[in-house]
C-alpha atoms as a PDB file:
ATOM      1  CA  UNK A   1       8.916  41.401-119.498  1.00  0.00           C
ATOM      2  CA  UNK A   2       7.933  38.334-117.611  1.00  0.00           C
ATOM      3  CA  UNK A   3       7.903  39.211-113.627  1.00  0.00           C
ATOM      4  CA  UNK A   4       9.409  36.208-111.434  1.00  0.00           C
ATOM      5  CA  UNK A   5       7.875  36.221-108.000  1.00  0.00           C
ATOM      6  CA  UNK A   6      10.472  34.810-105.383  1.00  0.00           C
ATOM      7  CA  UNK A   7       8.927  33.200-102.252  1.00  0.00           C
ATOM      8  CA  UNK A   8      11.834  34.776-100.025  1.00  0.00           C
ATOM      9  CA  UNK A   9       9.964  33.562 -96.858  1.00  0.00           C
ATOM     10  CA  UNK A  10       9.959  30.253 -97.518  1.00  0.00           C
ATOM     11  CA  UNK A  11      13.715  29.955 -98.341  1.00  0.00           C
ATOM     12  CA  UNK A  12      14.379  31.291 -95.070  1.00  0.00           C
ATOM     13  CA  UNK A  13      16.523  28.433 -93.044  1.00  0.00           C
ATOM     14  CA  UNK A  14      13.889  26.026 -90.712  1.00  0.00           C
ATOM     15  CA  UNK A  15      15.460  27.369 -87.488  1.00  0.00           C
ATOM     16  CA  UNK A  16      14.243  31.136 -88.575  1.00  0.00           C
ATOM     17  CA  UNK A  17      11.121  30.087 -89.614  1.00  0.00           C
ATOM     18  CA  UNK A  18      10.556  27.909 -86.409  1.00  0.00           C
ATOM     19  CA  UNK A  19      11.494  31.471 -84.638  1.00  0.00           C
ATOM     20  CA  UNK A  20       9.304  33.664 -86.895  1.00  0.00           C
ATOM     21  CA  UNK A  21       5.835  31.302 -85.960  1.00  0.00           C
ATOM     22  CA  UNK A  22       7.298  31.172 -81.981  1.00  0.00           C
ATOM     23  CA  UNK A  23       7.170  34.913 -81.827  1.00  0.00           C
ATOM     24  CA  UNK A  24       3.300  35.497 -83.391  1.00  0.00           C
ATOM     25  CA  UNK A  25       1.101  36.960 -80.252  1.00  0.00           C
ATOM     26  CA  UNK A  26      -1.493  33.704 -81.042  1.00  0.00           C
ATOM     27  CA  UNK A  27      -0.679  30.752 -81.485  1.00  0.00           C
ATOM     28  CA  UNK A  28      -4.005  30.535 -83.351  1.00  0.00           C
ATOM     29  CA  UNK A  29      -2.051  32.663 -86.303  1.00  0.00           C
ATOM     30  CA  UNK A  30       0.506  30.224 -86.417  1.00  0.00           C
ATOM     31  CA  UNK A  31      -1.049  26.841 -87.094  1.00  0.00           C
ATOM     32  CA  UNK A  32      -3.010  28.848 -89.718  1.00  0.00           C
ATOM     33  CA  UNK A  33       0.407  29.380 -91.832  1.00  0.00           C
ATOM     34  CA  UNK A  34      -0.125  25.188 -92.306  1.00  0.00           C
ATOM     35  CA  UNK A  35      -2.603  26.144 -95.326  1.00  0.00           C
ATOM     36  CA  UNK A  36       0.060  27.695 -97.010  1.00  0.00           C
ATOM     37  CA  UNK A  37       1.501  25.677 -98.747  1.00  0.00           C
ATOM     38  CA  UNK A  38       2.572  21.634 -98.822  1.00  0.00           C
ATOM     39  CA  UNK A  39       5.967  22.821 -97.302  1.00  0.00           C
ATOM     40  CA  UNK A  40       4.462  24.863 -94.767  1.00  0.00           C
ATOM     41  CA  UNK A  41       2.217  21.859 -93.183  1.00  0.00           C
ATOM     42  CA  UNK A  42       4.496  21.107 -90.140  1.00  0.00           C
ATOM     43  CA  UNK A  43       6.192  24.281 -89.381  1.00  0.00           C
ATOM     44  CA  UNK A  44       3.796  25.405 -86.857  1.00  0.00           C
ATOM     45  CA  UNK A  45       4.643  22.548 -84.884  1.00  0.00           C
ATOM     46  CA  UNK A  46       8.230  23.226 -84.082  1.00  0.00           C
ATOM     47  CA  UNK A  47       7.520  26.804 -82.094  1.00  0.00           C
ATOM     48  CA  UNK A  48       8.732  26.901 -78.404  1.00  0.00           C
ATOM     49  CA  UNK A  49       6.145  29.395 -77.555  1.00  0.00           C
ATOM     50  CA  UNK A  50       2.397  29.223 -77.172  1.00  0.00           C
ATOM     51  CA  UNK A  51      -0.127  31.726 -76.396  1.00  0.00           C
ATOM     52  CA  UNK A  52      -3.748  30.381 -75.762  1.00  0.00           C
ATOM     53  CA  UNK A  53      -6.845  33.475 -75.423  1.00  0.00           C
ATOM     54  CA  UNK A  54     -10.493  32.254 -74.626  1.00  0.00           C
ATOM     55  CA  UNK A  55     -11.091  35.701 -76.614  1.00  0.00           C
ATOM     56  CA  UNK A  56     -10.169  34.721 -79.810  1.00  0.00           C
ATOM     57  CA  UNK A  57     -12.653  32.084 -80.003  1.00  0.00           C
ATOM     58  CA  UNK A  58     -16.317  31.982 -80.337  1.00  0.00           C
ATOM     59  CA  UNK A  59     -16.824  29.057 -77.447  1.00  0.00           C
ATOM     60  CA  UNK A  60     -15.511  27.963 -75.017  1.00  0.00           C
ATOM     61  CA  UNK A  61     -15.437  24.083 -76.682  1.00  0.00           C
ATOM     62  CA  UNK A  62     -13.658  25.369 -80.134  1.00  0.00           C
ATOM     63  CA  UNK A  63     -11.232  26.959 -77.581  1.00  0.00           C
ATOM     64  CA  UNK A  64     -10.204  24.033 -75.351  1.00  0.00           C
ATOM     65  CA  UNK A  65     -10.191  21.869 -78.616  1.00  0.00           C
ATOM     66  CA  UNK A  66      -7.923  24.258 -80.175  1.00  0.00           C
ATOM     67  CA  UNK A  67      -5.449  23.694 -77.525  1.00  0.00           C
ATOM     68  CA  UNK A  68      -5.723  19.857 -77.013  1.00  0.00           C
ATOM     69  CA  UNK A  69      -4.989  20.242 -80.839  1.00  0.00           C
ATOM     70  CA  UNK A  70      -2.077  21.988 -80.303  1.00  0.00           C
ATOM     71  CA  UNK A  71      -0.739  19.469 -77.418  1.00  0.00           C
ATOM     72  CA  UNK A  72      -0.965  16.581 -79.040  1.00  0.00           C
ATOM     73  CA  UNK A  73       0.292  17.334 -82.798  1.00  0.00           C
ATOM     74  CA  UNK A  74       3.342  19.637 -81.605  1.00  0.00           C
ATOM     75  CA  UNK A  75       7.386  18.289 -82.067  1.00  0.00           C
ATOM     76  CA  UNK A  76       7.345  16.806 -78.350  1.00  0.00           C
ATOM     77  CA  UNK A  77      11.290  17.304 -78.440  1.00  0.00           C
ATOM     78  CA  UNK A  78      10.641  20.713 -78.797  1.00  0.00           C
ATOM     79  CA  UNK A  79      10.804  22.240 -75.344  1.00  0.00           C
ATOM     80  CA  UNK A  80       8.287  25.122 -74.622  1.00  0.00           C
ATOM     81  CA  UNK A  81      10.038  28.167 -73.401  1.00  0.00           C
ATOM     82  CA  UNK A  82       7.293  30.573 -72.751  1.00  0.00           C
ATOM     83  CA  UNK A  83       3.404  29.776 -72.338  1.00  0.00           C
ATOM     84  CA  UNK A  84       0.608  32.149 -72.295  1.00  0.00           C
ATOM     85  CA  UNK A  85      -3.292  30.912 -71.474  1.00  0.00           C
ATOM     86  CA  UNK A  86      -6.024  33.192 -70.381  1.00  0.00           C
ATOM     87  CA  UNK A  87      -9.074  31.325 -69.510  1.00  0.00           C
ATOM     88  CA  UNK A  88     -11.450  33.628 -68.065  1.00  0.00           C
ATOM     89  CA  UNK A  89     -13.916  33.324 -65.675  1.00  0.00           C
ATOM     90  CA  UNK A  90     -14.773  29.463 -66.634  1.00  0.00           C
ATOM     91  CA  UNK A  91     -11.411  27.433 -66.035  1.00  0.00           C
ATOM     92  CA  UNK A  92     -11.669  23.867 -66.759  1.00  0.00           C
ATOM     93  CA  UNK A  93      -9.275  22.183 -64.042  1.00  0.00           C
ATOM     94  CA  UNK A  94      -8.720  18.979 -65.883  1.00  0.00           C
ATOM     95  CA  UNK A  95      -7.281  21.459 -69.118  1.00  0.00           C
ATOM     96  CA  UNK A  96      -5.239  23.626 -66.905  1.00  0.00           C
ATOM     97  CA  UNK A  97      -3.876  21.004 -65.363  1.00  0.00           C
ATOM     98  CA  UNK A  98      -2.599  19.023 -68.416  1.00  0.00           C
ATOM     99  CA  UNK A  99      -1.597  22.049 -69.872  1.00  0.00           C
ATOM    100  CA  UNK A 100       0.315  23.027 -67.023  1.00  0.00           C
ATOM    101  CA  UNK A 101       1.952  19.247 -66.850  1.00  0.00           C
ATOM    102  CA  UNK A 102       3.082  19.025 -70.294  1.00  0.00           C
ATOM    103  CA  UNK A 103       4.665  22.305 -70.295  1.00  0.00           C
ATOM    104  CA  UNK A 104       6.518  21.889 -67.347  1.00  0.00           C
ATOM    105  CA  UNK A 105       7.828  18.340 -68.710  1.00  0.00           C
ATOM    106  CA  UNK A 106       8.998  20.528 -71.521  1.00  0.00           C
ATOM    107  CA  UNK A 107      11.336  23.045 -69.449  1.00  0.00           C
ATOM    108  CA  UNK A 108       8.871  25.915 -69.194  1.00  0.00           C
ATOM    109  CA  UNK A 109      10.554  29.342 -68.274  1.00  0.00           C
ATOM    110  CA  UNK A 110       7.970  31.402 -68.796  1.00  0.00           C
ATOM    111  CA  UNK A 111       4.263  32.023 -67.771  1.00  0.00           C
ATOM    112  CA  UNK A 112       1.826  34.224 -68.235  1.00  0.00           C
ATOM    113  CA  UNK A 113      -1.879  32.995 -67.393  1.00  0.00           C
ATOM    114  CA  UNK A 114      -5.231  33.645 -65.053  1.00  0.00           C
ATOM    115  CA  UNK A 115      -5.866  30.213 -63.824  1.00  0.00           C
ATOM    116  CA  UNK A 116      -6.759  29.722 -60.471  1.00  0.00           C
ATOM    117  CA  UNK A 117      -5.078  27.646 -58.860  1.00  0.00           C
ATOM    118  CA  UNK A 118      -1.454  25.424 -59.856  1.00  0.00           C
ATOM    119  CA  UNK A 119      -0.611  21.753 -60.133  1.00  0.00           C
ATOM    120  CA  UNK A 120       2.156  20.271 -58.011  1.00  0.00           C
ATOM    121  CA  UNK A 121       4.396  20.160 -61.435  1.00  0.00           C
ATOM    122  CA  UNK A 122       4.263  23.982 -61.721  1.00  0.00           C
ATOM    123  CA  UNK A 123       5.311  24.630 -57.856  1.00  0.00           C
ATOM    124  CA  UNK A 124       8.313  22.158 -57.966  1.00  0.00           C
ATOM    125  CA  UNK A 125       9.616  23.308 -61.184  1.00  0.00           C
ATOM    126  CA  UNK A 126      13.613  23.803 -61.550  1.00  0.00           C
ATOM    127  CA  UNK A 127      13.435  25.579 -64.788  1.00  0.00           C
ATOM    128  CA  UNK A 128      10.693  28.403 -64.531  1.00  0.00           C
ATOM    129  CA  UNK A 129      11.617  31.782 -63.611  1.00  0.00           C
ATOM    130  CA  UNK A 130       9.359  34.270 -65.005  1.00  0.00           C
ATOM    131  CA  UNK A 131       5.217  34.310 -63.759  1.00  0.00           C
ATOM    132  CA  UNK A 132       2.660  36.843 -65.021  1.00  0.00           C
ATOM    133  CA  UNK A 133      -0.099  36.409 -63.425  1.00  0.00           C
ATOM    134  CA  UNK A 134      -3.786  38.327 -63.424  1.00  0.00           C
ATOM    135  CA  UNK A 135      -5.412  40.140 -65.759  1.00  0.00           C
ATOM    136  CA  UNK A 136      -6.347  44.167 -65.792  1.00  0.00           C
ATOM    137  CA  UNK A 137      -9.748  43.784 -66.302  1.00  0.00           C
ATOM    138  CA  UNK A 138     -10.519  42.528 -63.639  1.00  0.00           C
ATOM    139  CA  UNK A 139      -9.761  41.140 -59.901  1.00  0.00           C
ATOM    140  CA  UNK A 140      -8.226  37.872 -59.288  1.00  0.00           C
ATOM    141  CA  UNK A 141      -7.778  35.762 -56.237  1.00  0.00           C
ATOM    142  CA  UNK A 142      -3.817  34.783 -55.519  1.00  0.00           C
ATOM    143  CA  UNK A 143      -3.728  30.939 -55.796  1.00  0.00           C
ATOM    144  CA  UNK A 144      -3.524  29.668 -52.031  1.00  0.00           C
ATOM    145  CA  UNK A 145      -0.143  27.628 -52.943  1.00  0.00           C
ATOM    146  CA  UNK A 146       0.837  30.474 -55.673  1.00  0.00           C
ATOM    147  CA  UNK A 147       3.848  31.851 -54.471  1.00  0.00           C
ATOM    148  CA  UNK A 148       6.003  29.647 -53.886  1.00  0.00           C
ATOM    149  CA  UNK A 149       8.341  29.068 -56.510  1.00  0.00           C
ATOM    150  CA  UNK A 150      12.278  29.228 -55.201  1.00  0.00           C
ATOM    151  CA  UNK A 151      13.888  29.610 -58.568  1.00  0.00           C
ATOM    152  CA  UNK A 152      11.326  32.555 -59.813  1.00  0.00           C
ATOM    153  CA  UNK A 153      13.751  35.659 -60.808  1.00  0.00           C
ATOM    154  CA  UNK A 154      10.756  37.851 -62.248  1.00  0.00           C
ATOM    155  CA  UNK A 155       7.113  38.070 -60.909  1.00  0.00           C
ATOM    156  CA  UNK A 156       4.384  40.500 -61.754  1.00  0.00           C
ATOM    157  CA  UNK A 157       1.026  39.930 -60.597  1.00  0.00           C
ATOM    158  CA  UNK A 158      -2.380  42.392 -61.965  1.00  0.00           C
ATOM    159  CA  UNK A 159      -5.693  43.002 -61.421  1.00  0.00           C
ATOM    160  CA  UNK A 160      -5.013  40.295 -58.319  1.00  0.00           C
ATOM    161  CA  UNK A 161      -6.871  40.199 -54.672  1.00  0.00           C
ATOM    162  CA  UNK A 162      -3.980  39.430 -52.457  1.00  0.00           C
ATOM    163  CA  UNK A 163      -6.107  37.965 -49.214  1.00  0.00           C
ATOM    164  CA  UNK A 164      -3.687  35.696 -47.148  1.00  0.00           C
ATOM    165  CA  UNK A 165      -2.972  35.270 -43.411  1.00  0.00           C
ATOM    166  CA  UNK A 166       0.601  35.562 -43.955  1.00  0.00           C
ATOM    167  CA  UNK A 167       2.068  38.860 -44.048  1.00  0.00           C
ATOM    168  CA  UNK A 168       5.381  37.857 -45.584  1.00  0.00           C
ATOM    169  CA  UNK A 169       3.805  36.721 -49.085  1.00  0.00           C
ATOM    170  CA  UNK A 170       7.026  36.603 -50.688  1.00  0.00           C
ATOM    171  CA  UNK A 171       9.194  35.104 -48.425  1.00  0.00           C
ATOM    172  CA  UNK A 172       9.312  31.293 -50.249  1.00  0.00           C
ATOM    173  CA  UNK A 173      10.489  33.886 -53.663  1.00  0.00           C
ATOM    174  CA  UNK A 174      14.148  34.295 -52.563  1.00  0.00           C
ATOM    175  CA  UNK A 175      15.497  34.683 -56.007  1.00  0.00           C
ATOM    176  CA  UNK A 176      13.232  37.358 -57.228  1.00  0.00           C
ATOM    177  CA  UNK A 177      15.048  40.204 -59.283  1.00  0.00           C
ATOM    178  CA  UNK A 178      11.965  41.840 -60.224  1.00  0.00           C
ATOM    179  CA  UNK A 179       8.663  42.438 -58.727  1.00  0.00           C
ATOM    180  CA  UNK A 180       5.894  44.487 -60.414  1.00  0.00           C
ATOM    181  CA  UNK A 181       2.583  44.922 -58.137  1.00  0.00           C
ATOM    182  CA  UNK A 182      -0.153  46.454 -60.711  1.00  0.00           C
ATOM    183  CA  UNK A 183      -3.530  47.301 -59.593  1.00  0.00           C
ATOM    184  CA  UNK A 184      -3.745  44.820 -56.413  1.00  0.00           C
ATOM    185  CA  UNK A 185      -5.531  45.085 -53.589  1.00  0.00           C
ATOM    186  CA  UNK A 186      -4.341  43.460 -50.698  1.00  0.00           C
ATOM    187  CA  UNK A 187      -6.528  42.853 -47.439  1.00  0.00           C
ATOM    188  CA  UNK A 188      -6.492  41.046 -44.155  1.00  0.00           C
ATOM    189  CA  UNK A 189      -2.666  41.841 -43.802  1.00  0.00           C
ATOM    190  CA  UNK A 190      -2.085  44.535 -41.291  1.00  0.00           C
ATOM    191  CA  UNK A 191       1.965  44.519 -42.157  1.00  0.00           C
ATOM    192  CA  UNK A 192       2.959  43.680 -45.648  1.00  0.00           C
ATOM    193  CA  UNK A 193       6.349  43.142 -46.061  1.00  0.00           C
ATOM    194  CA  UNK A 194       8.438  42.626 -49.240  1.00  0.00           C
ATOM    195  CA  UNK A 195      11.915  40.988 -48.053  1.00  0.00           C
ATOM    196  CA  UNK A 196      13.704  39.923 -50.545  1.00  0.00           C
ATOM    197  CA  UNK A 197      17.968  39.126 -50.310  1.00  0.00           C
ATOM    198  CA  UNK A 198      17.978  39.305 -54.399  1.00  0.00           C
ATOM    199  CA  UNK A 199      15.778  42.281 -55.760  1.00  0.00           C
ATOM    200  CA  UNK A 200      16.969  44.712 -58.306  1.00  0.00           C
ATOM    201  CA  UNK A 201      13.960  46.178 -59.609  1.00  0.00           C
ATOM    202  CA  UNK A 202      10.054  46.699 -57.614  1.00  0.00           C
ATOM    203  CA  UNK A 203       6.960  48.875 -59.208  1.00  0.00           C
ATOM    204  CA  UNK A 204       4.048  49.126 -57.397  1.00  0.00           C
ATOM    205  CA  UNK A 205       1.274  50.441 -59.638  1.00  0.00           C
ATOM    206  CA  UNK A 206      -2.772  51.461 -57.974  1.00  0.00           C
ATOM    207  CA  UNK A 207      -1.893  48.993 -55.143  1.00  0.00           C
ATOM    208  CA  UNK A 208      -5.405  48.855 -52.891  1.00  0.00           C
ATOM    209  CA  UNK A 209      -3.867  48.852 -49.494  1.00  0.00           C
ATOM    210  CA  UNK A 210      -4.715  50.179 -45.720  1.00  0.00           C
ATOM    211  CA  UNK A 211      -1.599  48.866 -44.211  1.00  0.00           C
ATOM    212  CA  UNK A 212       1.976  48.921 -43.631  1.00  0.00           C
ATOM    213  CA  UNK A 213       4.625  48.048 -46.585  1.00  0.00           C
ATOM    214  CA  UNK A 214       7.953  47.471 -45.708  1.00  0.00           C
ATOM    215  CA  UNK A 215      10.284  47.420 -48.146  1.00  0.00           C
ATOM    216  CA  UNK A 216      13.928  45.325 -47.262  1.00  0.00           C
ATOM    217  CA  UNK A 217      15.471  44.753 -50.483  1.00  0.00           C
ATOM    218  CA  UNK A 218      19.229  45.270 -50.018  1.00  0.00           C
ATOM    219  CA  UNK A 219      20.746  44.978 -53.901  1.00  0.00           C
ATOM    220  CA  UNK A 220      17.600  46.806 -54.883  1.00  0.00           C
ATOM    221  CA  UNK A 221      18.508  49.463 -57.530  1.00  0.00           C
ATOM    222  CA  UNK A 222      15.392  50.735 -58.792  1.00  0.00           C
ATOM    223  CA  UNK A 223      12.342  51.764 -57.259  1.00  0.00           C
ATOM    224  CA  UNK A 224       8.719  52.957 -58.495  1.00  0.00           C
ATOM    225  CA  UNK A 225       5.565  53.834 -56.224  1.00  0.00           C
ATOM    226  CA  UNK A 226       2.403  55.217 -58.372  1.00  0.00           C
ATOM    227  CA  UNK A 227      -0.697  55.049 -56.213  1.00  0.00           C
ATOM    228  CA  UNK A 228      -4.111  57.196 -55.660  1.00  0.00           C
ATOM    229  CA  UNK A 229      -3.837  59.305 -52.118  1.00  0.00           C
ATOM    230  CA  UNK A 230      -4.424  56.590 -49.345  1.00  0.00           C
ATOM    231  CA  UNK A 231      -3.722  58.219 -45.901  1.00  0.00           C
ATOM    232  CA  UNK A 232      -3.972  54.848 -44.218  1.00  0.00           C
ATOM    233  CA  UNK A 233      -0.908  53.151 -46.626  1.00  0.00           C
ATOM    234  CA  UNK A 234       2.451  53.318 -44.341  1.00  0.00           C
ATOM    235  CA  UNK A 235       5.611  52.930 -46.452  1.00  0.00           C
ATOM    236  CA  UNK A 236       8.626  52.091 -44.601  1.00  0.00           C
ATOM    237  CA  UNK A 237      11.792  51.539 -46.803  1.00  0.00           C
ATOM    238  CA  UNK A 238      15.353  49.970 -45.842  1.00  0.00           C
ATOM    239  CA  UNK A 239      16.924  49.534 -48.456  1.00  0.00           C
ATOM    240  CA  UNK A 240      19.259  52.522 -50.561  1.00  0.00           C
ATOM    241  CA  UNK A 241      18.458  52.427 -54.316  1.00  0.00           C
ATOM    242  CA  UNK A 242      20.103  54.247 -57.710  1.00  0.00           C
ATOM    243  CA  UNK A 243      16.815  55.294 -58.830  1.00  0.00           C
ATOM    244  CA  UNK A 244      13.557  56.088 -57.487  1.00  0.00           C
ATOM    245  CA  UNK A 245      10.314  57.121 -58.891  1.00  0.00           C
ATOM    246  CA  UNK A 246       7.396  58.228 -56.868  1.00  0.00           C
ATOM    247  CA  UNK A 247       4.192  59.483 -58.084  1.00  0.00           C
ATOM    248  CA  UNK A 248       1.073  60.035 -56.509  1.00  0.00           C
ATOM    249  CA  UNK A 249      -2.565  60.977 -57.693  1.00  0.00           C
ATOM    250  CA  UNK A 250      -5.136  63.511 -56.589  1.00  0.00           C
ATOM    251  CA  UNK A 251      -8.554  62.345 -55.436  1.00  0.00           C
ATOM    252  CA  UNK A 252     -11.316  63.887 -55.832  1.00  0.00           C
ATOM    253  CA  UNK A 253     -11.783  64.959 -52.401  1.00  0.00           C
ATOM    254  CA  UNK A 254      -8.483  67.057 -52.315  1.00  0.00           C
ATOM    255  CA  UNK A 255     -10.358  69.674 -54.155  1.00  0.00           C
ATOM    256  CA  UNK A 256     -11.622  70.759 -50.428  1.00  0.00           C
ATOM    257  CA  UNK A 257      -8.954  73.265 -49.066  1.00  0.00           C
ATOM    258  CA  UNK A 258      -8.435  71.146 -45.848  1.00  0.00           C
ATOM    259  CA  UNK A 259      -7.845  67.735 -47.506  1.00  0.00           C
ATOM    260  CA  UNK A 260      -6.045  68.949 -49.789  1.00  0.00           C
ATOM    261  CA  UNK A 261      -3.252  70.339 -47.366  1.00  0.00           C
ATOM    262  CA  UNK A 262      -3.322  66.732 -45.787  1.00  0.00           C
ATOM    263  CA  UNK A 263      -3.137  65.172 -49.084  1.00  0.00           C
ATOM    264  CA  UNK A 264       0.121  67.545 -49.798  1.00  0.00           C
ATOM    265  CA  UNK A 265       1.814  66.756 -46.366  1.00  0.00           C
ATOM    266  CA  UNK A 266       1.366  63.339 -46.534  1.00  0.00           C
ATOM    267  CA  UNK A 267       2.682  63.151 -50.030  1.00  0.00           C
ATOM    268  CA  UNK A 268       5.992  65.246 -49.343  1.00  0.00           C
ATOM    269  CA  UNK A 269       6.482  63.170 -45.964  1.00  0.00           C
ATOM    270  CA  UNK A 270       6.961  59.991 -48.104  1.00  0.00           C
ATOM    271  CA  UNK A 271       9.021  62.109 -51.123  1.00  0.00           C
ATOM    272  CA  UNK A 272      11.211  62.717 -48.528  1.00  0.00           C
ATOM    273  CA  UNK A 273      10.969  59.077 -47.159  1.00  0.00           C
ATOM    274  CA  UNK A 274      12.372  57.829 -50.458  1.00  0.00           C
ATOM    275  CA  UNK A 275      15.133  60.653 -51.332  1.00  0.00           C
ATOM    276  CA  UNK A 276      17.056  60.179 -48.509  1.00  0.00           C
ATOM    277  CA  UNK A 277      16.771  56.569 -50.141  1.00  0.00           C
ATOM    278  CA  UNK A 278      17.935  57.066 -53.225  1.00  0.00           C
ATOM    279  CA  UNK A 279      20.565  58.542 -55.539  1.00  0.00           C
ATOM    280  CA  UNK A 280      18.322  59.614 -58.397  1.00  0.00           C
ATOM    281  CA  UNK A 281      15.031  60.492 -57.740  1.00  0.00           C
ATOM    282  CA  UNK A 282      11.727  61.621 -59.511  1.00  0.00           C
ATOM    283  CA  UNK A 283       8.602  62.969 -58.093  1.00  0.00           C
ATOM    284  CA  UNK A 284       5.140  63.439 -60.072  1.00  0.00           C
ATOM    285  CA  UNK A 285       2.188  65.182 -58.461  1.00  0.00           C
ATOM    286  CA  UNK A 286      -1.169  66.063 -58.814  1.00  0.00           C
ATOM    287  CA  UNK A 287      -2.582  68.888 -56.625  1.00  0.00           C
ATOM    288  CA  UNK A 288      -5.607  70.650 -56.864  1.00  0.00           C
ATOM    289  CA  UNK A 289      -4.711  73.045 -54.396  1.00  0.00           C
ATOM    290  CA  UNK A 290      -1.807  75.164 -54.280  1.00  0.00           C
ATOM    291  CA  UNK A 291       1.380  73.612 -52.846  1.00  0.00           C
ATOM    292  CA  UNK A 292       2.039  76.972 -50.955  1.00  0.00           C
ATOM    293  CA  UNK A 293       6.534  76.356 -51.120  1.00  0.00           C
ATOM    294  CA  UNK A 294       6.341  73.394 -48.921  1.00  0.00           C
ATOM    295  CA  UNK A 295       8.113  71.427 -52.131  1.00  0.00           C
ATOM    296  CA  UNK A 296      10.922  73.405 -51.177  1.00  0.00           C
ATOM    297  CA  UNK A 297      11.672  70.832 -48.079  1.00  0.00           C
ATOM    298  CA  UNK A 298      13.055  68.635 -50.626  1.00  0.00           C
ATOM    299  CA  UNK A 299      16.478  68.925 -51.692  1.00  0.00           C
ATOM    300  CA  UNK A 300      16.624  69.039 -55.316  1.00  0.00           C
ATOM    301  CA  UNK A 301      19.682  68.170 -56.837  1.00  0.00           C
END
């Protein structure tokens, strides 16, 4: 009996296919499907989303003539929805910048990236409105004309070394829903405040911090603080949530009877801080010492 092999993949409708490449985590992966077969040779360039990695290529030339590649043979009517490029420690400005350029000409939305520093066309863009920025292996320094994007609804920034003069970083970011702060540090800002008409949703993750945060987010509606014990970080919130989470990790140092008891007052003083906050709340805590009932100032519902 003669077995009839089907090429199901293929059949699939352009549109699907075009979706199927856009979704791939490399881009790299996608332009290989051109080999496939005669049909194949152009699908690659109708995706709307690119993701660039310096790590998936052995140097730095095959890597930036890998992208150009990809620039210059894609459908140009095809707009470019989402962009990812990590370039590492060596960032070629002239790439970055054209990069940047023709995405933006092609209604960008999304962003995800290290570079260092933005081109004018990024900045004044109508259409984006998400921006990843960082990377967690490492710390990165905030882009001196970074924030200030009016239309951005979601921003997360990682691994990044906030050090600015201005303690309202985020005030140009009216229209931010959602803010995610993951291992930051931020220095040179005695008051950090986070003041935003439009926020919904704010994590801050293993922020590095000896300051004041204050937190003035009136449709905010969900709320999560994880950090290592810092007795010099002040948080001062004004804003009433539906949920919040707050979580806090033992140092090493709390192992000593008498830092320890500081470490749990100063963590209930800010539990209690954000209940009276929110309608929901969740508390996670590490103690090496015993907590000797003084959980029991919190009302648990």
């Amino acid at each position: 009996m003669a077995i009839i092999h089907i090429d199901r993949l293929s059949n699939l409708p352009d549109s699907i296919i075009h979706e199927v490449l856009s979704r791939l985590d490399n881009t790299k992966e996608a332009v290989k499907t051109c080999i496939l077969s005669k049909n194949w040779t152009h699908h690659w360039t109708y995706v709307h989303s690119l993701s660039f990695d310096y790590k998936n290529f052995k140097t730095r030339k095959a890597f930036e003539e890998f992208v150009l590649h990809v620039l210059q043979s894609r459908q140009h009517s095809i707009n470019i929805r989402k962009l990812r490029i990590f370039l590492g420690a060596k960032q070629n400005r002239s790439l970055i910048n054209g990069v940047l350029d023709r995405a933006m000409l092609r209604q960008l939305e999304q962003l995800e990236t290290d570079v260092c520093s933005f081109p004018p066309s990024l900045l004044e863009s109508r259409t984006l409105e998400t921006l990843n920025f960082g990377d967690p292996s490492g710390l990165f320094n905030v882009p001196s004309n970074s924030v200030t994007f009016a239309l951005l609804k979601h921003l997360q920034l990682t691994g990044v070394d906030i050090d600015l003069d201005c303690n309202d970083l985020f005030s140009s970011c009216s229209n931010l829903e959602n803010l995610r702060l993951t291992s930051c540090r931020v220095s040179n800002i005695e008051i950090l405040n986070i003041n935003l008409p439009r926020l919904v949703q704010l994590i801050i993750t293993d922020i590095q911090y000896d300051g004041l945060i204050i937190i003035s987010a009136p449709e905010l509606k969900r709320f999560e603080f994880v950090w290592l014990y810092n007795p010099s970080l002040v948080l001062e919130i004004w804003s009433n949530m539906n949920e919040a989470k707050l979580e806090m990790r033992d140092p090493l140092f709390s192992r000593d009877t008498n830092n320890g008891k500081k470490f749990q007052d100063y963590f209930i003083s800010l539990a209690k801080l954000v209940q009276k906050r929110a309608k929901f709340f969740s508390v996670t805590f590490n103690f090496y010492v015993e907590c000797n009932g003084h959980l029991s100032d919190l009302e648990w519902s």
